[in-house]
Protein backbone atom coordinates (compact mmCIF):
# COMPACT_ATOMS: atom_id res chain seq x y z
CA UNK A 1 19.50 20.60 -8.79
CA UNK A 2 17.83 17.02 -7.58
CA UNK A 3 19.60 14.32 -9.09
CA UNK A 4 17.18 12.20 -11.27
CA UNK A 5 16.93 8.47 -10.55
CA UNK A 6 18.25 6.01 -13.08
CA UNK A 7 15.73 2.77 -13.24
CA UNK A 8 18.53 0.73 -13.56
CA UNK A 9 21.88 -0.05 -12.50
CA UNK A 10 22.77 0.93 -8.68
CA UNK A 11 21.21 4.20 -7.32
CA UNK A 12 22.43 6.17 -4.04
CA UNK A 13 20.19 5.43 -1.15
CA UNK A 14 18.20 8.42 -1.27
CA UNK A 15 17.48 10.61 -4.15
CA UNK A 16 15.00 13.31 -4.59
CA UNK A 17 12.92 13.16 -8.04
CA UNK A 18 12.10 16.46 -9.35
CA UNK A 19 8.78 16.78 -10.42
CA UNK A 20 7.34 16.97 -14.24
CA UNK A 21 8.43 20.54 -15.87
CA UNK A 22 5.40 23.44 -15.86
CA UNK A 23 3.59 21.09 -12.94
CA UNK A 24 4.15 20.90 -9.07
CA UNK A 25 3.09 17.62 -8.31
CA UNK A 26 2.13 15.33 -11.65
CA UNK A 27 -0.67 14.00 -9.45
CA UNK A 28 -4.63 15.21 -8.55
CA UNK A 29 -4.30 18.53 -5.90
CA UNK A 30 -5.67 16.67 -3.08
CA UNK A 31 -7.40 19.05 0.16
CA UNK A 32 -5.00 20.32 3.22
CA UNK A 33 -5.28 18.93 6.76
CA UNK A 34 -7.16 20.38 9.25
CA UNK A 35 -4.88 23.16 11.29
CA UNK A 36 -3.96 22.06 14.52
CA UNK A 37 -3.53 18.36 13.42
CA UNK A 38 -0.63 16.42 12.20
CA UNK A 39 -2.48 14.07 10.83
CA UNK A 40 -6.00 13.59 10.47
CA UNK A 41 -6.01 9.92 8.34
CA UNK A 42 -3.80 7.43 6.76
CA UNK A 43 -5.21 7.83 2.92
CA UNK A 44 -5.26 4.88 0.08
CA UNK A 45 -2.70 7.12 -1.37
CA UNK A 46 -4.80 8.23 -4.92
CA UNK A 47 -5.97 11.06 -5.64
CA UNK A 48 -9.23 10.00 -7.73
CA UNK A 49 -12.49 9.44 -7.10
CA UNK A 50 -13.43 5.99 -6.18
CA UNK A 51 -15.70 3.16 -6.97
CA UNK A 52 -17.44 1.00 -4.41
CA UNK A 53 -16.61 -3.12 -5.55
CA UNK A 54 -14.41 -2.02 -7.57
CA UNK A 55 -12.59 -5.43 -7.60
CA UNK A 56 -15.57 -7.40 -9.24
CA UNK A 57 -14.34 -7.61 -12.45
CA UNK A 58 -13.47 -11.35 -14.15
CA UNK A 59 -13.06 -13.10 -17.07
CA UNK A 60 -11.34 -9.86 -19.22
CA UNK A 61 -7.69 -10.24 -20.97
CA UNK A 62 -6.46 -6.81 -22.36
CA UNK A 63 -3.46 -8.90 -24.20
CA UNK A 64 -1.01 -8.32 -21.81
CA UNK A 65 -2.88 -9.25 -18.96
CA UNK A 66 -6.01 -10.30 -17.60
CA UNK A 67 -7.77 -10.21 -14.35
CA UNK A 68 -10.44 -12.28 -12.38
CA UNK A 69 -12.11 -12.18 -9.04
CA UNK A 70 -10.56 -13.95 -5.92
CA UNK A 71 -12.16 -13.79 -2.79
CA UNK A 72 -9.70 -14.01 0.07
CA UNK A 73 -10.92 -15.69 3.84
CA UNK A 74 -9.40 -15.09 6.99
CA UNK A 75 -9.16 -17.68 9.52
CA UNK A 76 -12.15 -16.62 11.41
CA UNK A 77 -13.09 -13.41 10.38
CA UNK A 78 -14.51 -11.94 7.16
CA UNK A 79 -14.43 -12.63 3.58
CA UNK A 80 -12.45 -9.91 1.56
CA UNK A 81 -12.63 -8.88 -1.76
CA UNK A 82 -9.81 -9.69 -3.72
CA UNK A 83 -8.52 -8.75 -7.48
CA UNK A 84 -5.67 -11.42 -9.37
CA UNK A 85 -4.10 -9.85 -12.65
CA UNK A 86 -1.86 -12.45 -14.31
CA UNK A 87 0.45 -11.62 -17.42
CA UNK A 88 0.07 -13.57 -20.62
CA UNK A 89 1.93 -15.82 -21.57
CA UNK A 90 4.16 -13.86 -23.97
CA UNK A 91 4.30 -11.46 -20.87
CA UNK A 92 5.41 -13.42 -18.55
CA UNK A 93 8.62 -14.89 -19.71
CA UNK A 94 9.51 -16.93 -16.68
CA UNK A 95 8.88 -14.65 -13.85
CA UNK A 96 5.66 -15.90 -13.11
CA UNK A 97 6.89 -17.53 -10.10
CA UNK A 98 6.54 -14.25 -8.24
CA UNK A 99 3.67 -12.86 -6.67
CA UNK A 100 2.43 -9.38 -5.57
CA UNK A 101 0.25 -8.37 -2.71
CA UNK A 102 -0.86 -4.58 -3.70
CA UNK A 103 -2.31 -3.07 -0.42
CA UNK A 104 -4.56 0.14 -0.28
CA UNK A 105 -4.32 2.44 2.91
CA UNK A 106 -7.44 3.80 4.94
CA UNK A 107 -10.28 5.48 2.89
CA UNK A 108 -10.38 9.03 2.64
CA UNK A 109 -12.87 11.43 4.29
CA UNK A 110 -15.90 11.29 1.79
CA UNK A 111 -15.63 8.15 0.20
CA UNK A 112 -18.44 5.91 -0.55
CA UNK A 113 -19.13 2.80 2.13
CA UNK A 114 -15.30 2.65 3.31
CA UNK A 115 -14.19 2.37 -0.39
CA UNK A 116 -10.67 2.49 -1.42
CA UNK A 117 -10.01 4.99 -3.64
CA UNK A 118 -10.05 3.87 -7.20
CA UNK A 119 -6.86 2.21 -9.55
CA UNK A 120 -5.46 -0.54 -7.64
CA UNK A 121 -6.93 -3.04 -9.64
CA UNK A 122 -5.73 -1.33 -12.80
CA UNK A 123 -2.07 -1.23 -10.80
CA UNK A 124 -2.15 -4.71 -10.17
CA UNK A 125 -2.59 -5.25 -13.86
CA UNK A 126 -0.45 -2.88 -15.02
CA UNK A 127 2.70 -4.51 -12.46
CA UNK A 128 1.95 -7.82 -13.60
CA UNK A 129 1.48 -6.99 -17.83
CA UNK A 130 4.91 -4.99 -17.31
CA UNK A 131 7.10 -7.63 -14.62
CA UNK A 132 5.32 -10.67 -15.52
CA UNK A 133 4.41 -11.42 -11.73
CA UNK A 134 1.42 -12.18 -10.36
CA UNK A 135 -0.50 -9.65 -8.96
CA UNK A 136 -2.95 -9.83 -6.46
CA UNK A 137 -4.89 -6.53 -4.30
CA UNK A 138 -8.10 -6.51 -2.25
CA UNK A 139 -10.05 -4.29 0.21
CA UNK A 140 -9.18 -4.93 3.88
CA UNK A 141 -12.20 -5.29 6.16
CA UNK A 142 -14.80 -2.85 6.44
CA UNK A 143 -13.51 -1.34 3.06
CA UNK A 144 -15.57 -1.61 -0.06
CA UNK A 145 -17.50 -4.73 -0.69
CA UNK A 146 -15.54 -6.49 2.06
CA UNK A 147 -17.13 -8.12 5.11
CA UNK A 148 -16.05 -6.72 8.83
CA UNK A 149 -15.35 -3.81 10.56
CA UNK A 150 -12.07 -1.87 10.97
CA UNK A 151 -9.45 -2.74 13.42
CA UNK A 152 -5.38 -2.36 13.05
CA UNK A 153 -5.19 -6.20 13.89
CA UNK A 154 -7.70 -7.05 11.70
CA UNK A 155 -6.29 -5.47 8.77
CA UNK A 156 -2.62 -7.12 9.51
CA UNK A 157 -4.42 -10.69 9.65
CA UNK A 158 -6.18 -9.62 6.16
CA UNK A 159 -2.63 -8.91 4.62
CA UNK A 160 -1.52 -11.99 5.60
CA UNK A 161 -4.40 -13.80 4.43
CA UNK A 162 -3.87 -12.31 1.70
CA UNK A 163 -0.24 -13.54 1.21
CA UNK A 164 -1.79 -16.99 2.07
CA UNK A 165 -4.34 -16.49 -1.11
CA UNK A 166 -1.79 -15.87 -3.40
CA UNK A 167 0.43 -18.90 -2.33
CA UNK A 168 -2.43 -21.17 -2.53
CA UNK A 169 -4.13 -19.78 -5.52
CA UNK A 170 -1.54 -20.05 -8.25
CA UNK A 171 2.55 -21.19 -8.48
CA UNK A 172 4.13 -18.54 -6.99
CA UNK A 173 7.36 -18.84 -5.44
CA UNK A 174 8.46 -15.39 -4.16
CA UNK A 175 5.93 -13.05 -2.74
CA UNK A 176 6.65 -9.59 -2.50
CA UNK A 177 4.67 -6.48 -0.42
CA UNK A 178 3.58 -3.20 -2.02
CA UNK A 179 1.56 -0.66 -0.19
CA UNK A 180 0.26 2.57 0.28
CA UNK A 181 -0.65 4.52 3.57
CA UNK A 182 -1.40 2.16 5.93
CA UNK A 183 -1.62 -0.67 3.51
CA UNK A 184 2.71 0.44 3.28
CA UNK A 185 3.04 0.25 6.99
CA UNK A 186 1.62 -2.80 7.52
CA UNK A 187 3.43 -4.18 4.88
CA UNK A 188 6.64 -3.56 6.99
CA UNK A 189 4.99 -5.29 10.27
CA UNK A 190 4.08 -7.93 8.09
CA UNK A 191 8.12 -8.66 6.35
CA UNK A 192 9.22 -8.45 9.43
CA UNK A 193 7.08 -11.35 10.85
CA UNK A 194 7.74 -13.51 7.78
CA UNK A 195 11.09 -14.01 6.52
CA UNK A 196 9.50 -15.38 3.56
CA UNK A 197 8.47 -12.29 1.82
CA UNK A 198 10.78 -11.49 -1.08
CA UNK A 199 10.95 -7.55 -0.51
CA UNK A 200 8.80 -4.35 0.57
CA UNK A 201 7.91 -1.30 -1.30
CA UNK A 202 5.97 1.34 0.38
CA UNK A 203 4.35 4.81 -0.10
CA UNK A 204 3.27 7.76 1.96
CA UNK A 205 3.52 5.47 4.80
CA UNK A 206 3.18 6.45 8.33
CA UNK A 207 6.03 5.42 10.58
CA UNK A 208 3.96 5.03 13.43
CA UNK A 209 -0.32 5.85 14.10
CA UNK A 210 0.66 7.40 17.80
CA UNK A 211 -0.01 10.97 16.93
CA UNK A 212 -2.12 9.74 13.73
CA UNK A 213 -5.37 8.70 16.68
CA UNK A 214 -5.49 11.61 18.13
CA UNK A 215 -8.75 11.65 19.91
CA UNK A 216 -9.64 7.99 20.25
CA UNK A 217 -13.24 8.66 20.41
CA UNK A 218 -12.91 11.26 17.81
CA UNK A 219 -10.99 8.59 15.50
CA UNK A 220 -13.94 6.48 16.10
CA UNK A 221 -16.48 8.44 15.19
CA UNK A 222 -14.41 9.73 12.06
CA UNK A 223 -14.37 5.80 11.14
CA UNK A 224 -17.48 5.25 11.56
CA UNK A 225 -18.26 8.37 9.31
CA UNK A 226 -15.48 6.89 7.15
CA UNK A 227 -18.11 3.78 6.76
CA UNK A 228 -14.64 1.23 7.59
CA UNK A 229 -17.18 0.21 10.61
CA UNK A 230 -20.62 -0.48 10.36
CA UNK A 231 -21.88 -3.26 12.83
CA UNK A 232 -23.80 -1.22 15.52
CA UNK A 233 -21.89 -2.13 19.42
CA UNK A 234 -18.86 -2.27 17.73
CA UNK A 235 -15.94 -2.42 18.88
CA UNK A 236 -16.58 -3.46 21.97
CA UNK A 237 -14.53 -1.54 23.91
CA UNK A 238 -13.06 1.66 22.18
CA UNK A 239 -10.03 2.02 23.91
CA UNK A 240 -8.76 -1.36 23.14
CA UNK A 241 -9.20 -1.00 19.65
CA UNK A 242 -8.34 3.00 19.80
CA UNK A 243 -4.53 1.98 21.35
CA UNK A 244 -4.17 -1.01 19.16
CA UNK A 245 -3.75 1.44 16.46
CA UNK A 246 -2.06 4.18 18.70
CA UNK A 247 0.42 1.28 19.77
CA UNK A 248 1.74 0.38 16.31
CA UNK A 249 5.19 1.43 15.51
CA UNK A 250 6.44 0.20 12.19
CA UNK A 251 9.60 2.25 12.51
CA UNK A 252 10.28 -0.28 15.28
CA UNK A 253 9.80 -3.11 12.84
CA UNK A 254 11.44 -2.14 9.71
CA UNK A 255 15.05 -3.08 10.64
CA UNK A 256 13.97 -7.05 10.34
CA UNK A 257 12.94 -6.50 6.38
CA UNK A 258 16.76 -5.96 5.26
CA UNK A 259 18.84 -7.55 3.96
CA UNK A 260 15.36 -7.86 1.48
CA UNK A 261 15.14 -5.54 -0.76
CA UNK A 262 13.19 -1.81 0.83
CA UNK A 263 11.99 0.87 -1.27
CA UNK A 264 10.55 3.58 0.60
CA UNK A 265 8.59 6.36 -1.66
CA UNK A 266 7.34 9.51 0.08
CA UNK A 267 6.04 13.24 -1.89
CA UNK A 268 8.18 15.86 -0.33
CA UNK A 269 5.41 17.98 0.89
CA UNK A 270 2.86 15.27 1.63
CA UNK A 271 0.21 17.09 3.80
CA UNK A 272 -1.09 14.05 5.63
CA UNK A 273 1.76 11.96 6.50
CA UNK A 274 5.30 13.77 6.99
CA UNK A 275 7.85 13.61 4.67
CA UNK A 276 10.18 12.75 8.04
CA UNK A 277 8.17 9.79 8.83
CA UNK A 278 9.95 8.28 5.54
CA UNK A 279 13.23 9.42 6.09
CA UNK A 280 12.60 7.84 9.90
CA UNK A 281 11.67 4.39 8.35
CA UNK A 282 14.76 4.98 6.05
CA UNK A 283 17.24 5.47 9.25
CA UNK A 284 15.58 2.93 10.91
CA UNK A 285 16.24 0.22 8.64
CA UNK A 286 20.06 1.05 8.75
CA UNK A 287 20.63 2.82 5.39
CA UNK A 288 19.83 -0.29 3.96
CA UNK A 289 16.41 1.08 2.22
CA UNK A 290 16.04 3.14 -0.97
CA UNK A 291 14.58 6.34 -0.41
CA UNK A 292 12.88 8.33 -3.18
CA UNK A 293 11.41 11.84 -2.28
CA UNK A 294 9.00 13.36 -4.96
CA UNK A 295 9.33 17.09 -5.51
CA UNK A 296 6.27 18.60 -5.47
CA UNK A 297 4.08 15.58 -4.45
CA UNK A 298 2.01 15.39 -1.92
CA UNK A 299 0.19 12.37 -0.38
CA UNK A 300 -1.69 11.27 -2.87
CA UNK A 301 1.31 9.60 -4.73
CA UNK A 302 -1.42 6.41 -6.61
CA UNK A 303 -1.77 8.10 -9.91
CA UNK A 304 1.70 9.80 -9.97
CA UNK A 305 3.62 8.65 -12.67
CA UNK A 306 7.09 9.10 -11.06
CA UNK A 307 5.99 6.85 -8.47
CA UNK A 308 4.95 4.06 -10.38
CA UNK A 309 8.19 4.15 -12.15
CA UNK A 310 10.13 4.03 -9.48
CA UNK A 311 8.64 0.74 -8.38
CA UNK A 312 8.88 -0.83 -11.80
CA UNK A 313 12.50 0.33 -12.22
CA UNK A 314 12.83 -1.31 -8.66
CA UNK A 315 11.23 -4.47 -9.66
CA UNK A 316 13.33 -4.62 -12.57
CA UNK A 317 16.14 -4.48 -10.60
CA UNK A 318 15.23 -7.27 -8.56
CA UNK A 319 12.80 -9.82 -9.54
CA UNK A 320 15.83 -11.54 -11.04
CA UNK A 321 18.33 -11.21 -8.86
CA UNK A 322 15.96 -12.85 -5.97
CA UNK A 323 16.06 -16.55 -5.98
């Protein structure tokens, strides 16, 4: 039998949680890849519908926490919609010096305008209401309400902008990465840029994109389809922007985030991303990350409630310990 993970104390570096009794998953079925593929995208990680501009929502307080618009620019590029939760005061209790960047992964097939599928807002205010952080998540480019058009190194420099908002915008001291899908694995190429960044957590994220492009003109036209790119000409020239994606290796990267804290959070028969691209981060960080497998999961990990308490166990552990 799977050991179950305790959300405190020390755990063994990688545990298996077994999934909700009379259920498979605890999470929405989500649809198979196409045969023949090994991947076909690198999904937000949910499992629900979604909401174009979702992160337009201000000036509400549920008691625990409340949330208000906060656009974030990139040094010349686009203008990004962005989503702050803060904890209350009563909340809070002195960890408010540490901020969270909450980063989706690429839209699924279907959504509306390049949206993001829809809860990270309501994740950003649940992690800050229950670790008194502050919380901060936005679409990248070419994603919901956001200005630009897709590209791998555009979405790094929007997670980094990002971090930049968050500095600027409030107190923090301490800012930490969460993501999902691709959001996850930039996350990594991101830490291991800036020593800065307190820790990483990341889900159903790809260890590398070079069997994830497949076709490059094929990727293309799925993004285009996708709506993550919209200006007509662009990019300018597809195969530059095609192998800027294919080129990305974030196994290669994810031995500079340790000695900061890693979690790494993967379903164990995720259809879109392989369950071995975790346990590939995992090795490649030196045994030094925690890896937690979810029986019965499959990508779309958002909404699963194992998930979520994994990170907030894993927060618990360490927003305190991290000066």
């Amino acid at each position: 039998m799977a050991a179950r993970v305790a959300l405190t104390g020390m755990v063994p570096p990688e545990t298996t949680v077994p999934g909700p009794e009379g259920t498979a998953a605890g999470e929405a079925p989500s649809a198979p890849a196409p045969p023949g593929r090994r991947r076909t995208r690198a999904s937000s990680g949910s499992g629900s519908g979604s909401t174009q501009g979702q992160y337009k929502v201000s000036g509400w307080d549920n008691g625990r926490a409340s949330g208000e618009r906060l656009p974030v620019e990139v040094s010349g590029g686009p203008v990004l919609e962005g989503f702050l939760a803060r904890a209350s005061f009563s909340a809070a209790s002195g960890a408010g010096r540490h901020g969270v960047v909450l980063a989706h992964g690429y839209p699924e097939a279907g959504e509306k305008a390049g949206a993001p599928s829809y809860g990270y807002p309501q994740l950003a205010t649940r992690l800050a209401a229950e670790t008194g952080a502050m919380v901060l998540t936005f679409e990248f480019r070419g994603t919901g309400t956001s200005e630009g058009d897709f590209s791998i190194g555009g979405w790094r420099e929007d997670l980094v902008a990002a971090v930049q908002a968050l500095r600027s915008s409030t107190s923090v001291e301490r800012v930490w990465l969460v993501g999902f899908g691709m959001g996850g694995s930039l996350a990594v190429c991101v830490a291991a840029d800036d020593l800065s960044i307190a820790g990483v957590a990341i889900f159903a994220a790809p260890a590398s994109f070079e069997e994830y492009i497949g076709d490059p003109r094929r990727f293309l036209a799925q993004a285009r389809a996708a709506g993550v790119i919209r200006t007509a000409g662009y990019p300018a020239d597809p195969a530059a922007w095609a192998r800027e994606v294919k080129e990305l290796h974030p196994s290669h990267l994810v031995a500079r985030v340790p000695p900061r804290p890693l979690l790494i959070v993967h379903g164990a028969t995720d259809e879109v991303v392989p369950m071995t691209d975790a346990r590939e981060m995992a090795d490649a960080a030196h045994s030094s990350a925690e890896l937690r497998l979810l029986a019965g999961a499959g990508h779309h990990i958002l909404h699963d409630p194992r998930a979520i308490a994994l990170l907030l166990g894993w927060f618990d552990r360490h927003l305190a310990t991290v000066a």
